[in-house]
N, C-alpha and C. Protein backbone atom coordinates (compact mmCIF):
# COMPACT_ATOMS: atom_id res chain seq x y z
N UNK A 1 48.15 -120.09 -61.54
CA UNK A 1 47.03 -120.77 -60.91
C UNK A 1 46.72 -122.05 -61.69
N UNK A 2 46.55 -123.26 -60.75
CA UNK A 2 46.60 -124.64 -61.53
C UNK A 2 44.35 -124.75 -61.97
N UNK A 3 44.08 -125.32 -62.54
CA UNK A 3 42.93 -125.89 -63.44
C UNK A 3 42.36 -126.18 -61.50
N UNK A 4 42.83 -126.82 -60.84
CA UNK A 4 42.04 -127.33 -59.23
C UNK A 4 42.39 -126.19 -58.83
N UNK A 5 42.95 -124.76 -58.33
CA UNK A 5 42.67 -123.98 -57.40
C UNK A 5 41.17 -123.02 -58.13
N UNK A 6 40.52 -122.53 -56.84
CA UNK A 6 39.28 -122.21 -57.16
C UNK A 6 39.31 -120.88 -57.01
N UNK A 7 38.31 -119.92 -57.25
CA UNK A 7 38.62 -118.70 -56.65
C UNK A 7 37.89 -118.33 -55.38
N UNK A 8 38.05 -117.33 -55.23
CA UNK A 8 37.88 -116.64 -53.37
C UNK A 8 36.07 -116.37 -53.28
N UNK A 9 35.83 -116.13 -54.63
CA UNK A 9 34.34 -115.90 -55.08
C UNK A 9 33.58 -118.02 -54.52
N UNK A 10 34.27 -118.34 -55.22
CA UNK A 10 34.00 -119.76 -55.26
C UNK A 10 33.80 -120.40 -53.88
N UNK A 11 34.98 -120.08 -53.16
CA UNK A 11 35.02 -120.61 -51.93
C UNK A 11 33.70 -119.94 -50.63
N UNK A 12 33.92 -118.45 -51.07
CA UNK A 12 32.58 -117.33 -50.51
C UNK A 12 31.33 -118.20 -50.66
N UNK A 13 31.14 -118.56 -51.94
CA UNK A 13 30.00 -118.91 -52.37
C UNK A 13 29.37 -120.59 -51.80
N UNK A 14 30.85 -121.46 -51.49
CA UNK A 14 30.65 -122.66 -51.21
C UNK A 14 30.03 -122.52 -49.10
N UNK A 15 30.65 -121.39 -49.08
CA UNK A 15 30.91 -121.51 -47.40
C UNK A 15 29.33 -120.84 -47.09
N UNK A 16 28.54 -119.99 -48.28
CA UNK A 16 27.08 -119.45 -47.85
C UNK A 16 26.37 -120.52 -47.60
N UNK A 17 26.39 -121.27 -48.86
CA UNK A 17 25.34 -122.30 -49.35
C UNK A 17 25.37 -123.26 -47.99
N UNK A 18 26.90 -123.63 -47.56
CA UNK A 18 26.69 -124.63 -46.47
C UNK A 18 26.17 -124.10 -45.30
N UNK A 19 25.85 -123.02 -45.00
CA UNK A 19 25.91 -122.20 -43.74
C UNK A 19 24.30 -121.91 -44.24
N UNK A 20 23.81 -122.09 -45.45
CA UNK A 20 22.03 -122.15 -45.74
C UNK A 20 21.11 -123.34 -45.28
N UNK A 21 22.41 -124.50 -45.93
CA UNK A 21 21.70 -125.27 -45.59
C UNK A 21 21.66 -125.53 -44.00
N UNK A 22 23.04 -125.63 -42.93
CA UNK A 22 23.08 -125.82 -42.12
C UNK A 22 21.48 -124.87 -41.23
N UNK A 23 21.43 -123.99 -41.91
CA UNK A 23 20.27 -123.19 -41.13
C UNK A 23 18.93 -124.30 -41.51
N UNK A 24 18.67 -124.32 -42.91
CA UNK A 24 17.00 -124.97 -43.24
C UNK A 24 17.45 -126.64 -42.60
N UNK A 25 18.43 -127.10 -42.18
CA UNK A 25 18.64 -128.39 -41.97
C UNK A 25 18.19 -128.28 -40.09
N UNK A 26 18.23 -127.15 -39.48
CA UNK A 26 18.44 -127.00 -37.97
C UNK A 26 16.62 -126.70 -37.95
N UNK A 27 15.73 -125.63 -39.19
CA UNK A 27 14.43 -125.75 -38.77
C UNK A 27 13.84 -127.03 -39.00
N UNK A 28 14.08 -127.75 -39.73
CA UNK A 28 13.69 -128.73 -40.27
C UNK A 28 13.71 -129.66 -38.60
N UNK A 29 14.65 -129.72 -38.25
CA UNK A 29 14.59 -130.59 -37.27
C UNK A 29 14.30 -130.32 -35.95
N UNK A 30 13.53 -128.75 -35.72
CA UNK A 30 12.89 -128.47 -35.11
C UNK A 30 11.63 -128.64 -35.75
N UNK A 31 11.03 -128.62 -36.41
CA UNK A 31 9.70 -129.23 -37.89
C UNK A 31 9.27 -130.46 -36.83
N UNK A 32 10.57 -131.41 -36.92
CA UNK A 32 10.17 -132.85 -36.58
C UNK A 32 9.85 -132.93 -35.12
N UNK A 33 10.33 -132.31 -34.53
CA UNK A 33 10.09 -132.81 -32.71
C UNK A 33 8.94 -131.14 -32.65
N UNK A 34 8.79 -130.84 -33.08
CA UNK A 34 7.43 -129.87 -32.56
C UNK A 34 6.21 -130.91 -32.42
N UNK A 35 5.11 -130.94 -31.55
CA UNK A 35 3.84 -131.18 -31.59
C UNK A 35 3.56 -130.40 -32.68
N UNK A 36 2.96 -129.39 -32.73
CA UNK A 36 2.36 -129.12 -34.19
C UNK A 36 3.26 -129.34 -35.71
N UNK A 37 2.14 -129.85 -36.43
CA UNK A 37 3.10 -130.45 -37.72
C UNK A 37 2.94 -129.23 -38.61
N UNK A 38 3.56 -129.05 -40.22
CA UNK A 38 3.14 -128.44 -41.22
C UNK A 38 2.07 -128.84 -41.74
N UNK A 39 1.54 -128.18 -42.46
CA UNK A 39 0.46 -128.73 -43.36
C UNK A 39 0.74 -129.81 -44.70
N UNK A 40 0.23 -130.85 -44.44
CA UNK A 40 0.38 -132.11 -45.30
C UNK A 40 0.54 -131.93 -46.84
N UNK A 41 -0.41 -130.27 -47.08
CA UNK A 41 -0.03 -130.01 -48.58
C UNK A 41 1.01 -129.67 -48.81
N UNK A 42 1.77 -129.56 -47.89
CA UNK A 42 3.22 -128.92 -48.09
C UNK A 42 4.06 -129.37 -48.30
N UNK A 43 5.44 -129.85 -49.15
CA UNK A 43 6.50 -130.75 -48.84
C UNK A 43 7.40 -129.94 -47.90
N UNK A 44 7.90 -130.82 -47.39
CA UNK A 44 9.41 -130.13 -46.02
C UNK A 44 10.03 -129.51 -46.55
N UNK A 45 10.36 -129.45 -47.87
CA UNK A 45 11.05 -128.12 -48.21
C UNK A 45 10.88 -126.79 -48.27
N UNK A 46 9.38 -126.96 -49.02
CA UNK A 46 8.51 -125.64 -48.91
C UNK A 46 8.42 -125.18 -47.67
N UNK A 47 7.75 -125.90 -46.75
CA UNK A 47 7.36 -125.45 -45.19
C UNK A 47 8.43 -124.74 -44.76
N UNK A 48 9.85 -125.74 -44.96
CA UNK A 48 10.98 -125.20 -44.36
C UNK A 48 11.57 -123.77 -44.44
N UNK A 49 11.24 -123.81 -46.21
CA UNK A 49 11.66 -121.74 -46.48
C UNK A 49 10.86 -121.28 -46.37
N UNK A 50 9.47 -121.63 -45.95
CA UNK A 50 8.29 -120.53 -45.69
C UNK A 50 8.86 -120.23 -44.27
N UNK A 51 9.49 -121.29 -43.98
CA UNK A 51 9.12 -120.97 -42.09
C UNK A 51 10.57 -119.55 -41.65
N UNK A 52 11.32 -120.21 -42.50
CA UNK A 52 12.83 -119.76 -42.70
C UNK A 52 12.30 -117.97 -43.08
N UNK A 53 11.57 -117.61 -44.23
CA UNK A 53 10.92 -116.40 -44.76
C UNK A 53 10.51 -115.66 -43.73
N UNK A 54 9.90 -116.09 -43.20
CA UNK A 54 8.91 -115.84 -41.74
C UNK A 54 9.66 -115.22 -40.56
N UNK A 55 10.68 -116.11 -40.11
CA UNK A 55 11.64 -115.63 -39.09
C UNK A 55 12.55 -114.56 -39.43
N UNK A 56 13.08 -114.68 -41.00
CA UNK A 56 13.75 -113.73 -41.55
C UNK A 56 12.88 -111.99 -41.66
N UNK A 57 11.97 -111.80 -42.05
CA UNK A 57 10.83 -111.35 -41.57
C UNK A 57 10.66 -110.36 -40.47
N UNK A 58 10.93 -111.60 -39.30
CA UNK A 58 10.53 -111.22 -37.90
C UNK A 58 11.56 -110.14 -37.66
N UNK A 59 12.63 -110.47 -38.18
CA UNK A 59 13.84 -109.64 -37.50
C UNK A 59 14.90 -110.82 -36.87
N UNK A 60 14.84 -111.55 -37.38
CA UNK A 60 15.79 -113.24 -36.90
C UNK A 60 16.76 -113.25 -37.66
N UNK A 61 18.23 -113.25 -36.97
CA UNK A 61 19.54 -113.72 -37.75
C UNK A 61 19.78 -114.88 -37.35
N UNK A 62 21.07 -115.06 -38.19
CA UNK A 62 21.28 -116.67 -38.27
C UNK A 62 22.95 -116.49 -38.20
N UNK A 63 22.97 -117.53 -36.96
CA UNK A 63 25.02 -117.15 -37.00
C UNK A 63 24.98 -118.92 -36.98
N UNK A 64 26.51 -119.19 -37.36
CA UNK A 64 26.98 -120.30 -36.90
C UNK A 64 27.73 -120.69 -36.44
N UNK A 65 27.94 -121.25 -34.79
CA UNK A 65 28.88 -121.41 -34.28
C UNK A 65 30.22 -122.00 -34.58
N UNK A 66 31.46 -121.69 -33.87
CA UNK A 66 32.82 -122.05 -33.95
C UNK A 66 32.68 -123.96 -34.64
N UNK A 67 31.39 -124.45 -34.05
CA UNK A 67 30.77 -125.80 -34.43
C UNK A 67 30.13 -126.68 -34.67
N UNK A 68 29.40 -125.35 -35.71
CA UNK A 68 28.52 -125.30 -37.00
C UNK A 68 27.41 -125.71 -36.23
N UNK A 69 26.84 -125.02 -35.00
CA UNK A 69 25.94 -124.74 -34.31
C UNK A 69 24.79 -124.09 -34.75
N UNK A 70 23.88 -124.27 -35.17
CA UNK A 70 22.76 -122.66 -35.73
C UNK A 70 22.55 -122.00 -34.46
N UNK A 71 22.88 -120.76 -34.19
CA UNK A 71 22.41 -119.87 -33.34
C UNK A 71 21.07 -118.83 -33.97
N UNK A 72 20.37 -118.65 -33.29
CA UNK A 72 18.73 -118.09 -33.82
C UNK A 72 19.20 -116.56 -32.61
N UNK A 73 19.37 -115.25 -33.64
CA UNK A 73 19.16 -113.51 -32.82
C UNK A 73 18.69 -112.91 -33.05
N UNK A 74 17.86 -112.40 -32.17
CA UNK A 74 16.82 -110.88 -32.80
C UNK A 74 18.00 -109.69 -31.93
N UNK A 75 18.20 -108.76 -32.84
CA UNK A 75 18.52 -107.60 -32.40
C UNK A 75 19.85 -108.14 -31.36
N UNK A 76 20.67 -109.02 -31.60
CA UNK A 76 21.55 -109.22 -31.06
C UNK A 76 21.98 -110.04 -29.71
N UNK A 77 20.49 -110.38 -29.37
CA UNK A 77 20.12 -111.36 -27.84
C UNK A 77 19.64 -112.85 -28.78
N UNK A 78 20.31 -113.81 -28.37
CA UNK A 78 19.98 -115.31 -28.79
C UNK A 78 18.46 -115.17 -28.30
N UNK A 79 17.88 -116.12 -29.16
CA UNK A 79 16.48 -116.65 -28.83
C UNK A 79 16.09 -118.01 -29.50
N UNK A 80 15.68 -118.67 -28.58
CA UNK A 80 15.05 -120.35 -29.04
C UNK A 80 14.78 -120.74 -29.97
N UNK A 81 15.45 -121.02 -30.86
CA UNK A 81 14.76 -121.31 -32.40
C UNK A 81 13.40 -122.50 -32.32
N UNK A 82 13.47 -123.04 -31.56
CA UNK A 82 12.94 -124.30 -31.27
C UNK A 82 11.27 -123.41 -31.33
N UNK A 83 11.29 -122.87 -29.99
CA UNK A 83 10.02 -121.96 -30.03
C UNK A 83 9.67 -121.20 -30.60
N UNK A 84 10.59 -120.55 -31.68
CA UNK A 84 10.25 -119.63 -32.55
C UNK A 84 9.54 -120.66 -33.79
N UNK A 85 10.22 -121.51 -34.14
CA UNK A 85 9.41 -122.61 -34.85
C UNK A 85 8.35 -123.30 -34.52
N UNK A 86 8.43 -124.08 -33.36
CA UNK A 86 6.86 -124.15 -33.03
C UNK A 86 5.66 -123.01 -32.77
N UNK A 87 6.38 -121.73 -32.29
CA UNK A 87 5.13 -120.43 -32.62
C UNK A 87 4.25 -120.88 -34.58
N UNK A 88 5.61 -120.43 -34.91
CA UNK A 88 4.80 -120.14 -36.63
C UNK A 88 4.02 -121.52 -37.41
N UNK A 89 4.68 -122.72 -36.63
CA UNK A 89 3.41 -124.42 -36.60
C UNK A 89 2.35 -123.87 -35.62
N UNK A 90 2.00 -123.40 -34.69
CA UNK A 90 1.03 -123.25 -34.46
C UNK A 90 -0.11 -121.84 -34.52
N UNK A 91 0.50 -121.22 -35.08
CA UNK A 91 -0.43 -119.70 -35.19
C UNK A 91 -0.65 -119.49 -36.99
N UNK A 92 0.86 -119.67 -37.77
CA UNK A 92 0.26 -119.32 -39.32
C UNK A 92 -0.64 -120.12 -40.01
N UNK A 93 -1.61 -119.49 -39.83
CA UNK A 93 -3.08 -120.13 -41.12
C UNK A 93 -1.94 -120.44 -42.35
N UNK A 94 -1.44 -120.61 -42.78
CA UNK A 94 -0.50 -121.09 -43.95
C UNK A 94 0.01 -121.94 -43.98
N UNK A 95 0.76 -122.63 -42.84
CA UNK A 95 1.74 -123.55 -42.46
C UNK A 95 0.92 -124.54 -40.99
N UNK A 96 0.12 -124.02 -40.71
CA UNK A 96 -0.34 -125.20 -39.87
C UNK A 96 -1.37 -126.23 -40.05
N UNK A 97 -0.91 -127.27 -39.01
CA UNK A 97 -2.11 -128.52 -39.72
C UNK A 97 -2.79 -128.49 -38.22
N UNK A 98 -3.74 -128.52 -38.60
CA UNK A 98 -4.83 -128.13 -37.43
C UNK A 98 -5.16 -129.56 -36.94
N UNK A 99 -5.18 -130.56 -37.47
CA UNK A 99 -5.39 -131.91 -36.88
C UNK A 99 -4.34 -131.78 -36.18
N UNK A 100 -2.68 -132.20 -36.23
CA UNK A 100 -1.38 -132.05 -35.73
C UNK A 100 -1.71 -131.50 -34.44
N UNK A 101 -2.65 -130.36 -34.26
CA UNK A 101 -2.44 -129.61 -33.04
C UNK A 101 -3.49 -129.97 -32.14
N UNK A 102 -4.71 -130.71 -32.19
CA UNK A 102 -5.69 -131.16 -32.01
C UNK A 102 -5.63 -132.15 -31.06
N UNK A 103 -4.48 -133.07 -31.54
CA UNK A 103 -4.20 -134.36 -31.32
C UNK A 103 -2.87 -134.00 -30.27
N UNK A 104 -2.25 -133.17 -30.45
CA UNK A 104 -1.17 -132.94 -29.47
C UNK A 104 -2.18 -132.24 -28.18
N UNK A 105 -3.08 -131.88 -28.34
CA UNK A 105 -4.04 -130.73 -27.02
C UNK A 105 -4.63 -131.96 -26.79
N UNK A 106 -5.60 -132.85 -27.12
CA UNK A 106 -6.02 -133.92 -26.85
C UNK A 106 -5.03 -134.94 -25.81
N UNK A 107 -3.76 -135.46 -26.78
CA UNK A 107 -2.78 -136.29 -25.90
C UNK A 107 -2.30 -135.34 -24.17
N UNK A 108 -2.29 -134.69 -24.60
CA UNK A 108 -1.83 -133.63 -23.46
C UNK A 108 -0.59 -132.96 -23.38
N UNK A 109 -0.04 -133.40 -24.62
CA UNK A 109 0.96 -132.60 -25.32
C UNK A 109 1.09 -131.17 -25.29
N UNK A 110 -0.46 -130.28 -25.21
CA UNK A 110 -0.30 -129.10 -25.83
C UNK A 110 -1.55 -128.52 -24.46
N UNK A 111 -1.38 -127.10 -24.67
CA UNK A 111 -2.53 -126.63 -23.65
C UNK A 111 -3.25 -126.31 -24.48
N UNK A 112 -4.89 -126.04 -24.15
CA UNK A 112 -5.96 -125.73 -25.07
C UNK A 112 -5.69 -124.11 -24.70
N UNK A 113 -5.26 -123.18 -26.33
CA UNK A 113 -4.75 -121.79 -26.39
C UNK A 113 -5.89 -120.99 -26.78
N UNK A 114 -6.63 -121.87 -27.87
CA UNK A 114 -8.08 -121.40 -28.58
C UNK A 114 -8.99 -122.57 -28.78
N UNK A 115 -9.94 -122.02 -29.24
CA UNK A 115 -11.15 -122.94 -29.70
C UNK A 115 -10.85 -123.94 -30.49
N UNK A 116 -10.01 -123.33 -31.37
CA UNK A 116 -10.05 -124.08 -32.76
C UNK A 116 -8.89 -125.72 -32.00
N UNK A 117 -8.49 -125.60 -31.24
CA UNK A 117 -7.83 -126.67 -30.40
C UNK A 117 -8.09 -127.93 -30.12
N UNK A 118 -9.51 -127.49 -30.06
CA UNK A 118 -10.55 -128.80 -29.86
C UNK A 118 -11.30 -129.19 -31.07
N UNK A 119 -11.16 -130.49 -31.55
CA UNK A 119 -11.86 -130.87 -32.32
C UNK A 119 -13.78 -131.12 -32.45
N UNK A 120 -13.85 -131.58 -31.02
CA UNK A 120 -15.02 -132.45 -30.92
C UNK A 120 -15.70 -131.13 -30.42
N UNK A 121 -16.92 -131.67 -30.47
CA UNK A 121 -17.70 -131.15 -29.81
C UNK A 121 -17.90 -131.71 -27.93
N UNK A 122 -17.75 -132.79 -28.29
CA UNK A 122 -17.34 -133.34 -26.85
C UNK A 122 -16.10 -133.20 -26.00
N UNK A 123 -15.31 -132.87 -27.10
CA UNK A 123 -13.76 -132.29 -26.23
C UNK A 123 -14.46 -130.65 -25.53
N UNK A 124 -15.29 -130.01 -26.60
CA UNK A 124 -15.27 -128.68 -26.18
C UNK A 124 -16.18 -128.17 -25.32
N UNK A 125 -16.84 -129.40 -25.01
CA UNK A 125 -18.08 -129.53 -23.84
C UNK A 125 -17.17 -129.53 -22.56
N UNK A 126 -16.16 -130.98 -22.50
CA UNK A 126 -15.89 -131.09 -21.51
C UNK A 126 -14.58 -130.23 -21.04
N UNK A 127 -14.39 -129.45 -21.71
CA UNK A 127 -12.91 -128.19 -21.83
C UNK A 127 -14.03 -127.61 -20.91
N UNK A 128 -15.15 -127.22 -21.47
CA UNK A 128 -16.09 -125.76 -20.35
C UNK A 128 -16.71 -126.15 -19.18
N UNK A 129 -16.75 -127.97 -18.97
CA UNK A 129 -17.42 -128.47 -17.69
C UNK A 129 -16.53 -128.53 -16.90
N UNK A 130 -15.03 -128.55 -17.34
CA UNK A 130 -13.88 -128.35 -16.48
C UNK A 130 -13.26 -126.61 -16.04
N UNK A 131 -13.56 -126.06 -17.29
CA UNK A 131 -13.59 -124.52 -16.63
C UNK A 131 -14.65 -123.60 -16.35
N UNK A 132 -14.73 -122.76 -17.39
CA UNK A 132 -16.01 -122.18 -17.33
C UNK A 132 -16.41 -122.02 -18.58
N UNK A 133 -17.96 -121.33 -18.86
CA UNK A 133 -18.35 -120.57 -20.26
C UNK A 133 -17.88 -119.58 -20.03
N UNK A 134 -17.42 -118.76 -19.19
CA UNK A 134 -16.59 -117.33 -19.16
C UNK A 134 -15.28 -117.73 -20.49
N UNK A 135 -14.32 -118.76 -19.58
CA UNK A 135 -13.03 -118.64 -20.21
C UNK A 135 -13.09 -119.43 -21.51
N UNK A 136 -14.17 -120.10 -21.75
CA UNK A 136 -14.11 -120.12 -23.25
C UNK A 136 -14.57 -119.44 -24.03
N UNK A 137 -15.40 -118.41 -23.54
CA UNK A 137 -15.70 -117.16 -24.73
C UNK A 137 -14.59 -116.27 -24.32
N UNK A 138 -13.48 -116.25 -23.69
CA UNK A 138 -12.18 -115.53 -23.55
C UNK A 138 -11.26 -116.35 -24.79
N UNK A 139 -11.61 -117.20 -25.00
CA UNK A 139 -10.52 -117.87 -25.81
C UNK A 139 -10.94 -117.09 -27.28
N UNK A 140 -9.21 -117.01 -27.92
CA UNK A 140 -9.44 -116.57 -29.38
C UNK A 140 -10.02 -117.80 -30.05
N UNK A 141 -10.85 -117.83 -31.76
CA UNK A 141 -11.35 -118.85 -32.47
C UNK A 141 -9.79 -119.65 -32.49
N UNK A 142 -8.89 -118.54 -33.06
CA UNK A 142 -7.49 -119.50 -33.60
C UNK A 142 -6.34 -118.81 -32.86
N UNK A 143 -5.18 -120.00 -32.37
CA UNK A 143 -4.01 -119.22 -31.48
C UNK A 143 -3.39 -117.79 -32.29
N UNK A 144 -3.22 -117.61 -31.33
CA UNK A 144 -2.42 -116.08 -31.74
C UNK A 144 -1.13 -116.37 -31.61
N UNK A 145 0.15 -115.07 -32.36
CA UNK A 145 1.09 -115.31 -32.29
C UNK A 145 1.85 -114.98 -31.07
N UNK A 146 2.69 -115.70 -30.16
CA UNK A 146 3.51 -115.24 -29.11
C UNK A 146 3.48 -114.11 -28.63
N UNK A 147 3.26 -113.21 -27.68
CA UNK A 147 3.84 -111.58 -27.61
C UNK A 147 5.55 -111.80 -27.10
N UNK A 148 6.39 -110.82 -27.76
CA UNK A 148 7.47 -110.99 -26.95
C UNK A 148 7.32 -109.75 -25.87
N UNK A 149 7.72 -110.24 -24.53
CA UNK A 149 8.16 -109.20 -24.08
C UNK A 149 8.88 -109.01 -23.39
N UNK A 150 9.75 -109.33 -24.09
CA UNK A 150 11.42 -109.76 -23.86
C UNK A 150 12.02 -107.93 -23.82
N UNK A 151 12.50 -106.79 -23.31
CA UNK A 151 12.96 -105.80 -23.44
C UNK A 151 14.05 -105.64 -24.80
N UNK A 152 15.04 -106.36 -24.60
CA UNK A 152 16.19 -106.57 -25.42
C UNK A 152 15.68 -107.08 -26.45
N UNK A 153 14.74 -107.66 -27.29
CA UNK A 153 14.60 -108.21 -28.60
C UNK A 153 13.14 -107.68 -28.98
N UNK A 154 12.32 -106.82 -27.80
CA UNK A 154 11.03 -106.57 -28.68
C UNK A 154 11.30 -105.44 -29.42
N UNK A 155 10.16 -105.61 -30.32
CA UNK A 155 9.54 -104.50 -31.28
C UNK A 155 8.88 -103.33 -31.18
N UNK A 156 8.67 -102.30 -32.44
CA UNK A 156 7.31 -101.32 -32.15
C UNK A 156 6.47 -102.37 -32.68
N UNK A 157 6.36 -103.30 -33.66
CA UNK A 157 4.91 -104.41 -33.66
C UNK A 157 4.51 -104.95 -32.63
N UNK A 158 5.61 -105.45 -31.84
CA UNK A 158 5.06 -106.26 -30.83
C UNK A 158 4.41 -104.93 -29.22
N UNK A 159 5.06 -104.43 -29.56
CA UNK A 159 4.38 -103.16 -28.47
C UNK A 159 2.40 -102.51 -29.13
N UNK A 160 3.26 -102.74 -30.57
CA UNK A 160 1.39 -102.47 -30.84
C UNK A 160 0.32 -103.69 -30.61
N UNK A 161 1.03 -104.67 -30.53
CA UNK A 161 -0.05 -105.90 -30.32
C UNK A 161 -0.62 -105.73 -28.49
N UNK A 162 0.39 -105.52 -28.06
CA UNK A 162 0.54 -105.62 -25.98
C UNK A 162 -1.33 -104.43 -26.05
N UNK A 163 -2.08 -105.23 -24.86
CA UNK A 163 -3.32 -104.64 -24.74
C UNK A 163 -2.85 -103.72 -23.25
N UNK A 164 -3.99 -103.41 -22.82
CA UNK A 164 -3.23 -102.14 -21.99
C UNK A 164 -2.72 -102.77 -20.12
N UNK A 165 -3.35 -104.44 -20.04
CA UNK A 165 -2.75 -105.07 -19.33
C UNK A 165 -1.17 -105.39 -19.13
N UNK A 166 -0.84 -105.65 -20.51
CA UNK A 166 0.61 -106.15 -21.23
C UNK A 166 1.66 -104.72 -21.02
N UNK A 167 0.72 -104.26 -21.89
CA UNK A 167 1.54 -102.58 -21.66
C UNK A 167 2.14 -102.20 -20.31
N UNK A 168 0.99 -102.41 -19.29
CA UNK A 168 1.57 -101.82 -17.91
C UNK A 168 2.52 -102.95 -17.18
N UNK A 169 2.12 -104.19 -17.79
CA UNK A 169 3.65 -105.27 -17.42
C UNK A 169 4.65 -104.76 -17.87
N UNK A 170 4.30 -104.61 -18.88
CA UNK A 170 5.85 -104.19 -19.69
C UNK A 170 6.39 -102.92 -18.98
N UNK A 171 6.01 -101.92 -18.64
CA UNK A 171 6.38 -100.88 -18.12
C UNK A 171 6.96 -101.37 -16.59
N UNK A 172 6.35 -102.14 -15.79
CA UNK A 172 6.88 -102.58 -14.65
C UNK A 172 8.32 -103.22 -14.84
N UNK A 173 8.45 -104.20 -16.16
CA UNK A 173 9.69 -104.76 -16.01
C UNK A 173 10.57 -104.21 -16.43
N UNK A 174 10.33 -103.19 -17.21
CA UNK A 174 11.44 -101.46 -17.22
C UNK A 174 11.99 -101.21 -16.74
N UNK A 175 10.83 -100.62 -15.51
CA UNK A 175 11.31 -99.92 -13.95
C UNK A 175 12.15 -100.73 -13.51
N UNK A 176 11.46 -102.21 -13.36
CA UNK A 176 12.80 -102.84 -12.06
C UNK A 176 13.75 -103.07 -13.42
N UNK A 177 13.96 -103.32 -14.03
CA UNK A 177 15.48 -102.86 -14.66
C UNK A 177 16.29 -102.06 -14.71
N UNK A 178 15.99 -101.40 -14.87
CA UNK A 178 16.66 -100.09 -14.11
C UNK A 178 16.17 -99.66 -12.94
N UNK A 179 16.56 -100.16 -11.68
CA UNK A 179 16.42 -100.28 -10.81
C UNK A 179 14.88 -98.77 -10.10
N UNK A 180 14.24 -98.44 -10.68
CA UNK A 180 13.07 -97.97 -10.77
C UNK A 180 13.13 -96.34 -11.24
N UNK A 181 14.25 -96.35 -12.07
CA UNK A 181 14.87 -94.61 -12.75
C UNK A 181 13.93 -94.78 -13.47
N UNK A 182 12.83 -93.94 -13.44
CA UNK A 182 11.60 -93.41 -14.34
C UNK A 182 12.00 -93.51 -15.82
N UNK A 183 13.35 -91.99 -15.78
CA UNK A 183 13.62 -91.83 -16.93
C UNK A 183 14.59 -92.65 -17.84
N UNK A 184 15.06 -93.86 -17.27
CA UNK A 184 15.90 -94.90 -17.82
C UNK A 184 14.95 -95.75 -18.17
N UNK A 185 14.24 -96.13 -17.80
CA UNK A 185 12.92 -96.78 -17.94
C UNK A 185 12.22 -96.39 -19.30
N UNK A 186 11.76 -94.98 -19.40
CA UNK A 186 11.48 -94.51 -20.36
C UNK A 186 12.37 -94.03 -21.87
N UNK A 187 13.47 -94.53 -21.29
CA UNK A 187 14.68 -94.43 -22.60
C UNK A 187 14.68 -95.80 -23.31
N UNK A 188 14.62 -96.49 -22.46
CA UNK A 188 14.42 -98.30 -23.17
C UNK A 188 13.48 -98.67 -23.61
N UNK A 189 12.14 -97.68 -23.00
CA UNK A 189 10.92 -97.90 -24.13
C UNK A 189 10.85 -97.12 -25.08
N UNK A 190 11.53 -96.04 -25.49
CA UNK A 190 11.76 -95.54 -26.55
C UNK A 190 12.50 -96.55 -27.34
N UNK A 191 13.51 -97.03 -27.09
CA UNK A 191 14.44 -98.60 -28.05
C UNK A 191 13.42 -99.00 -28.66
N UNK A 192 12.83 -99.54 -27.85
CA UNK A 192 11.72 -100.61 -27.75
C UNK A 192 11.44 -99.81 -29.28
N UNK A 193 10.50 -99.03 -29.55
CA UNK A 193 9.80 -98.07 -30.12
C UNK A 193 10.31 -98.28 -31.22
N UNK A 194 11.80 -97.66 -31.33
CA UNK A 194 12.67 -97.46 -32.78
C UNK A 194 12.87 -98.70 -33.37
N UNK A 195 12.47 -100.01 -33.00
CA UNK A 195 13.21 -101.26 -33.55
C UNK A 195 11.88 -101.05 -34.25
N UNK A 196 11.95 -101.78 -35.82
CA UNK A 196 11.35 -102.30 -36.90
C UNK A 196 11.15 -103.81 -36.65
């Protein structure tokens, strides 16, 4: 073996790191085209492995295509990295900048999700002269996180979040999946159940 061949450890090790960065380089640039920004105390690096922590977390793998594509999978079904990144800019008290999101609901960038959406008091006047005082005391203070209820990639967390509206959706889109077999229906919400 000559002083330039490397070892197999070496090469392992060169092919992770690029396949790391290729991942924090793909949130990052979902970071930039989201309406909601990080929080300003944050540098892009930090944000980036918090956000990276987060999805890892969720139950999110990371493949890379035949051409060095980032692919984003829960449980083996692709899912949007794009939206999975703008979820955690706009729901984690940690990572979000609440002006960023303010100003995107204002421009018309963004829909008003919660209270905290609106800055003004005059934005939040004229949010309730356009709907009602009903649906703004329906609104949470601060957005909540996504529900999935995706069959193939949800959770038992995300089944504990579903209220008993969600629940009986979810049970409907069971049935017609399996074309309305009760008990096939009820085998996939058991899945559902066993995923962590």
């Amino acid at each position: 073996m000559s002083e330039h061949d490397h070892s197999t450890d070496h090469h392992e090790f060169r092919a992770e790191l690029e396949r790391s960065n290729r991942i924090l380089a793909a949130i990052s640039r979902c970071c930039d085209v989201s309406p909601a920004k990080h929080d300003s105390r944050l540098d892009r690096a930090t944000a980036v492995n918090s956000i990276l922590t987060k999805l890892k977390a969720s139950g999110i793998d990371f493949q890379l295509s035949d051409r060095g594509w980032v692919i984003a999978e829960k449980h083996g079904t692709t899912v949007g990295l794009q939206e999975l990144v703008e979820n955690i800019l706009l729901t984690d008290p940690d990572l979000r900048d609440a002006a960023s999101v303010q100003a995107a609901v204002s421009s018309g960038g963004l829909e008003v999700k919660a209270k905290s959406d609106l800055a003004t008091r005059a934005e939040k006047a004229a949010w309730i002269s356009r709907h009602s005082l009903r649906e703004w005391e329906a609104l949470p203070l601060n957005r909540e996180t996504a529900l999935d209820l995706n069959p193939a990639t949800m959770t038992a967390a995300d089944v504990a979040r579903l209220s008993v509206r969600q629940k009986t959706e979810l049970h409907a889109i069971l049935l017609t999946a399996h074309n309305g077999n009760l008990r096939e229906a009820e085998k996939a919400y058991g899945e559902i159940l066993r995923r962590k």
